[in-house]
PDB file of N, CA and C in Angstrom:
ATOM      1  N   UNK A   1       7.111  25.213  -1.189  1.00  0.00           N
ATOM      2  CA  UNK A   1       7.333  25.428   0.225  1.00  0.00           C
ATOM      3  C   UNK A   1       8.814  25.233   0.583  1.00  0.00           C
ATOM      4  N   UNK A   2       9.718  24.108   0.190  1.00  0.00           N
ATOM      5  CA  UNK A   2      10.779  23.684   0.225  1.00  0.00           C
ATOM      6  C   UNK A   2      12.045  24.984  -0.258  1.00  0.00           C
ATOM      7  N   UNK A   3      11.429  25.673  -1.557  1.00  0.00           N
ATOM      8  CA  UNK A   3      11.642  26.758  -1.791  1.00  0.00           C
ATOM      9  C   UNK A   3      12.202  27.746  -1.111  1.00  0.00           C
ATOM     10  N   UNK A   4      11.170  27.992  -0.080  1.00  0.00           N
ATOM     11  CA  UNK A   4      11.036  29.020   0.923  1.00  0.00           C
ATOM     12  C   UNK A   4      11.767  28.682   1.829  1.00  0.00           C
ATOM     13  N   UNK A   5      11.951  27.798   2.524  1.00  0.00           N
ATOM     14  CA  UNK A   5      12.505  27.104   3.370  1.00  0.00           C
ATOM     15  C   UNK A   5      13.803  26.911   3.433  1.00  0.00           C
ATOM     16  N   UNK A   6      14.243  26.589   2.381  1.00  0.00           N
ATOM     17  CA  UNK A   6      15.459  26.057   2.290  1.00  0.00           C
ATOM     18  C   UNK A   6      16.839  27.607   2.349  1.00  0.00           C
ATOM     19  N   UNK A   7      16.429  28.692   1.530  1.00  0.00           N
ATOM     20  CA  UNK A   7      17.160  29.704   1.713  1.00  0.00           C
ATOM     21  C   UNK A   7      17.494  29.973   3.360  1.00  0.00           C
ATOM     22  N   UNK A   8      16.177  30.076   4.261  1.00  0.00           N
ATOM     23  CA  UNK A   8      16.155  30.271   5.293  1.00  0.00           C
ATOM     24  C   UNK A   8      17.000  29.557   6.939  1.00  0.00           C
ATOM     25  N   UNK A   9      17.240  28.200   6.282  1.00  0.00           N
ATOM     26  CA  UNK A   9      18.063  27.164   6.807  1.00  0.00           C
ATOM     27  C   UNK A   9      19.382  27.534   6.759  1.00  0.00           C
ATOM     28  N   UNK A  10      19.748  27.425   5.129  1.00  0.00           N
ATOM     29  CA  UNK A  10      21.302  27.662   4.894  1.00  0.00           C
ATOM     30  C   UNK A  10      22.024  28.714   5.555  1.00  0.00           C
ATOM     31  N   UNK A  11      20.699  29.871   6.104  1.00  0.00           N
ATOM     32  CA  UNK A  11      21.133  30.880   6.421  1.00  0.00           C
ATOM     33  C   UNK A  11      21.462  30.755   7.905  1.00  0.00           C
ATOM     34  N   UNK A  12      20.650  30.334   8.460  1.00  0.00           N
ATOM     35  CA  UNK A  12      21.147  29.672  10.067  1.00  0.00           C
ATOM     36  C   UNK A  12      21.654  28.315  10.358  1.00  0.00           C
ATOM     37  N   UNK A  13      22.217  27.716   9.079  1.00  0.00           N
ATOM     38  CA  UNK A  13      23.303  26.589   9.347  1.00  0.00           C
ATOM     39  C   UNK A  13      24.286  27.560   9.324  1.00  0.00           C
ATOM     40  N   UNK A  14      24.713  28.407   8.392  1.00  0.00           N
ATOM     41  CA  UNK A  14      26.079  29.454   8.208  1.00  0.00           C
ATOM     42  C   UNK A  14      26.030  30.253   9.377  1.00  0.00           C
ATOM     43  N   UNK A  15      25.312  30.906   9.908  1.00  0.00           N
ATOM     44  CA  UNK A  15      25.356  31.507  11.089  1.00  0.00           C
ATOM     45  C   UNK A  15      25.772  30.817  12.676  1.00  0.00           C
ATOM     46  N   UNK A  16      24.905  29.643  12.639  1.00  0.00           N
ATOM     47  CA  UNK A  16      25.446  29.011  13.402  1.00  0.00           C
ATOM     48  C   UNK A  16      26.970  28.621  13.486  1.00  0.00           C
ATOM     49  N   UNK A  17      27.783  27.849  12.776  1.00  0.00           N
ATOM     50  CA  UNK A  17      28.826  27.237  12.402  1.00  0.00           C
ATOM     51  C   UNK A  17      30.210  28.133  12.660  1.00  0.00           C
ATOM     52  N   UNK A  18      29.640  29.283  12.724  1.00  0.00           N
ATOM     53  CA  UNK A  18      30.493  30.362  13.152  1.00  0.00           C
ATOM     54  C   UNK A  18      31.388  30.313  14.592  1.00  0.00           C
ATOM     55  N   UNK A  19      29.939  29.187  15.696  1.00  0.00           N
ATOM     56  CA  UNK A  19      30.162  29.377  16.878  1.00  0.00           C
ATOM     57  C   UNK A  19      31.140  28.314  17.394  1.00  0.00           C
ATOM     58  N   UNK A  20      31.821  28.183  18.155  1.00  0.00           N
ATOM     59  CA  UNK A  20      32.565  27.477  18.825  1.00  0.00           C
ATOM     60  C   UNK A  20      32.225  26.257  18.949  1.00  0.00           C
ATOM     61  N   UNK A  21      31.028  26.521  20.406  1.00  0.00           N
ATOM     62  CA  UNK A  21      30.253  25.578  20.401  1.00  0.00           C
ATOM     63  C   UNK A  21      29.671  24.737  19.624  1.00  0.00           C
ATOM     64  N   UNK A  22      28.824  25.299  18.223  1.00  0.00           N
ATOM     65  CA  UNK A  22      28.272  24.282  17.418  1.00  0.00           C
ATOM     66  C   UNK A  22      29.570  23.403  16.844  1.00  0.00           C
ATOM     67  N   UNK A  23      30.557  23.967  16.997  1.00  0.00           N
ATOM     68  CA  UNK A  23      31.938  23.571  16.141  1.00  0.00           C
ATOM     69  C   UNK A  23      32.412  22.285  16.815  1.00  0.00           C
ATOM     70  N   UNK A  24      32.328  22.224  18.400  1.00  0.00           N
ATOM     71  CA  UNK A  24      32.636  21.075  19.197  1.00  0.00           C
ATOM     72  C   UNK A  24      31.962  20.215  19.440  1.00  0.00           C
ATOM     73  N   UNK A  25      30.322  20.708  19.009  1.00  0.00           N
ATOM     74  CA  UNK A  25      29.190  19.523  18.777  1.00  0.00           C
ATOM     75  C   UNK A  25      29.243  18.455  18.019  1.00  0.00           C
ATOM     76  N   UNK A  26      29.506  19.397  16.878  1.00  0.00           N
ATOM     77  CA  UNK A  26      29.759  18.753  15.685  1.00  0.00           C
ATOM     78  C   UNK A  26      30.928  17.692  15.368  1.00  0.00           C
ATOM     79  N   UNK A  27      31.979  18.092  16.228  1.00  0.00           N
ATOM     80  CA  UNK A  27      33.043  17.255  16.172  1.00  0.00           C
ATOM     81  C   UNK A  27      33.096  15.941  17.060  1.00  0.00           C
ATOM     82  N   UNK A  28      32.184  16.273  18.020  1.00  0.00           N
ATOM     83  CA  UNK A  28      31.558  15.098  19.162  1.00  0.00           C
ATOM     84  C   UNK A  28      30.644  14.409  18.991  1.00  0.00           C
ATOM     85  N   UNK A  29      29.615  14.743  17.657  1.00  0.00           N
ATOM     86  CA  UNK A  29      29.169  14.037  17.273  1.00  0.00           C
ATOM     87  C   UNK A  29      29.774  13.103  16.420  1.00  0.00           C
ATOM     88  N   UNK A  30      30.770  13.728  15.257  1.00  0.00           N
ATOM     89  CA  UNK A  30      31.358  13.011  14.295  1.00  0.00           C
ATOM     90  C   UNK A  30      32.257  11.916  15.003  1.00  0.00           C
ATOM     91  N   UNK A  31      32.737  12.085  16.375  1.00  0.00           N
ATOM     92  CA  UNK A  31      33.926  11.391  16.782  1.00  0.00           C
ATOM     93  C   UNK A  31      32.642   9.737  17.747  1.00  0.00           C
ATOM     94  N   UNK A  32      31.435  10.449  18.195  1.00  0.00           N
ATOM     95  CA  UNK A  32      30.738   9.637  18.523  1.00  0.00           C
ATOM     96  C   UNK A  32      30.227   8.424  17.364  1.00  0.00           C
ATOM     97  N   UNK A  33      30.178   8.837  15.935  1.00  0.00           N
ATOM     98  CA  UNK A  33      29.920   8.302  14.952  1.00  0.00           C
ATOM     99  C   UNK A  33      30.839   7.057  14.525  1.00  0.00           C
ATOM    100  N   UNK A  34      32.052   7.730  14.773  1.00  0.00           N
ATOM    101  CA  UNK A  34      32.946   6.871  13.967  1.00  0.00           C
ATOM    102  C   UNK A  34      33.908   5.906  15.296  1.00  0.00           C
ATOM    103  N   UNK A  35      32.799   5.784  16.538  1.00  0.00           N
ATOM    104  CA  UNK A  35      33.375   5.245  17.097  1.00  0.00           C
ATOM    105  C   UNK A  35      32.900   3.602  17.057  1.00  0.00           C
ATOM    106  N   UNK A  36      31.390   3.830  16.772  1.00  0.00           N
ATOM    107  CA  UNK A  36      31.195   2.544  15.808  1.00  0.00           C
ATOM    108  C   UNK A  36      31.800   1.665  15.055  1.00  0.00           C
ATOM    109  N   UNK A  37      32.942   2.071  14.284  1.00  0.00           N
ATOM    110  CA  UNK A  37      33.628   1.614  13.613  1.00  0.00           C
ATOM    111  C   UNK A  37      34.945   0.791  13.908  1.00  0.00           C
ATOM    112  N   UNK A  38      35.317   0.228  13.641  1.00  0.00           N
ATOM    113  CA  UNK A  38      36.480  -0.672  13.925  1.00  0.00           C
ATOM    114  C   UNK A  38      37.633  -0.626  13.290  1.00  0.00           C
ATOM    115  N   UNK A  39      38.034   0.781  12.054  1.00  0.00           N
ATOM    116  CA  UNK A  39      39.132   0.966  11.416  1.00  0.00           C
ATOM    117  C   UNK A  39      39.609   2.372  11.983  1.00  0.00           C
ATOM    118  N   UNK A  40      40.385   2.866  11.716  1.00  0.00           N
ATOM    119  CA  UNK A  40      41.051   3.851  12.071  1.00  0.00           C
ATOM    120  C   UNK A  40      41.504   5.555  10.815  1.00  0.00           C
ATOM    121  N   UNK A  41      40.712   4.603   9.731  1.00  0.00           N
ATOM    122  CA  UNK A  41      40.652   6.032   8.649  1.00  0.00           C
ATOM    123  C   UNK A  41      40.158   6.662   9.103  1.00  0.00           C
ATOM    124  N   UNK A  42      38.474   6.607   9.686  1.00  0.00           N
ATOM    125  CA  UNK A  42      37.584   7.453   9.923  1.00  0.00           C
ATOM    126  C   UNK A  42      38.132   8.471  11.267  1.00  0.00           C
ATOM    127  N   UNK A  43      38.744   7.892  11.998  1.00  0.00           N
ATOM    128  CA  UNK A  43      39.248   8.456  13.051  1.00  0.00           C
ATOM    129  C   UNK A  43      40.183   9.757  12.643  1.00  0.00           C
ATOM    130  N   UNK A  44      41.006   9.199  11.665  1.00  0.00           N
ATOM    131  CA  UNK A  44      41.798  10.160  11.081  1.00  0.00           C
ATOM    132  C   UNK A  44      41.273  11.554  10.557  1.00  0.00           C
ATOM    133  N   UNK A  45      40.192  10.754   9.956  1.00  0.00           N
ATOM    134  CA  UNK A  45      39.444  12.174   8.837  1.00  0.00           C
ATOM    135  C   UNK A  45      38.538  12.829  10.178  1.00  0.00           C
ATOM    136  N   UNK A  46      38.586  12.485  11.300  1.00  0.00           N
ATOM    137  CA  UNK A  46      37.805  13.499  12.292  1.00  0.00           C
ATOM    138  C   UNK A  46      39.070  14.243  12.823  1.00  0.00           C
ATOM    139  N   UNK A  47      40.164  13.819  13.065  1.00  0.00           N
ATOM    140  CA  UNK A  47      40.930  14.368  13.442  1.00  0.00           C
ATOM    141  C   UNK A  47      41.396  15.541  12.564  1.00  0.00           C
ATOM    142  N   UNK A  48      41.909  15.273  11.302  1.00  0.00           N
ATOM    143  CA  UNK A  48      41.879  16.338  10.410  1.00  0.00           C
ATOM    144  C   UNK A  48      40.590  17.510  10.135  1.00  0.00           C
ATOM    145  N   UNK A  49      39.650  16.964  10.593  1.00  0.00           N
ATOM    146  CA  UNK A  49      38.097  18.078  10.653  1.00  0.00           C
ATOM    147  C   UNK A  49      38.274  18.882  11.333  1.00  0.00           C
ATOM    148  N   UNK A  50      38.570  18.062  12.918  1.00  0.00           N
ATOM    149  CA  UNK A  50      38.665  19.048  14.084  1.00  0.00           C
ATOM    150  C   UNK A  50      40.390  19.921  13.781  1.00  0.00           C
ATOM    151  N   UNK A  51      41.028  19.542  12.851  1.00  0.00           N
ATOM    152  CA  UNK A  51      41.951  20.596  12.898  1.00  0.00           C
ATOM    153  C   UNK A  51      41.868  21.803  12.257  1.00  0.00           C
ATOM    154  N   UNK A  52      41.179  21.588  11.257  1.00  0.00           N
ATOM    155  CA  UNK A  52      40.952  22.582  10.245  1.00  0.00           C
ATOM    156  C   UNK A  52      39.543  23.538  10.668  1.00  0.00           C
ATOM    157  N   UNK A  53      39.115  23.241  11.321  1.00  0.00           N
ATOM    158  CA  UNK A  53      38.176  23.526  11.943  1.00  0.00           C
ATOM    159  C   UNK A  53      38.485  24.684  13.291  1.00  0.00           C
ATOM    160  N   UNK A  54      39.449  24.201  14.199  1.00  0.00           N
ATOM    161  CA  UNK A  54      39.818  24.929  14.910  1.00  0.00           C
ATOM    162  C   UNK A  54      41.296  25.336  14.465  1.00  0.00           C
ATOM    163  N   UNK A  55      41.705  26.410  13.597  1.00  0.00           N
ATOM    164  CA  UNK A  55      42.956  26.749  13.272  1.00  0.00           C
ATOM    165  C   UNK A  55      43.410  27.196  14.156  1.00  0.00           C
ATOM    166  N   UNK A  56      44.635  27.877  14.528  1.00  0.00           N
ATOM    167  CA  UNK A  56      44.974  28.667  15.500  1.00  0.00           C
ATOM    168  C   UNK A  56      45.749  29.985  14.086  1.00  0.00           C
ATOM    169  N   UNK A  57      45.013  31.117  14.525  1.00  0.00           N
ATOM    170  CA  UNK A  57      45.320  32.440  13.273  1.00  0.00           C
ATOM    171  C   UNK A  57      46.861  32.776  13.877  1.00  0.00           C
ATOM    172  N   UNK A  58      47.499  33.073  12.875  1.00  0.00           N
ATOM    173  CA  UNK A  58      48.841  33.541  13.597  1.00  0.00           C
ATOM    174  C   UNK A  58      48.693  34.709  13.277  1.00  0.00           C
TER     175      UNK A  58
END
């Protein structure tokens, strides 16, 4: 079943991820995550996510 399933996912995680929106979710979630935290690496490595993430194309 997992089988079946799983092709079908990957295919609308990749589709999704495309979008803007899921793109700023994702980064609001990650930034909500690591706000838990009390060091400042993690902060970093969201910051570098959300950059690479939103490039600007020249």
């Amino acid at each position: 079943m997992l089988a079946l399933l799983l092709p079908l996912a990957k295919k609308t995680i990749t589709a999704l991820l495309g979008k803007d929106e899921v793109r700023h979710f994702l980064v609001d979630v990650l930034r909500s995550l690591v706000a838990t935290t009390d060091n400042k690496l993690d902060d970093k490595a969201v910051d570098v996510v959300e950059s690479l993430l939103f490039q600007k194309e020249e």
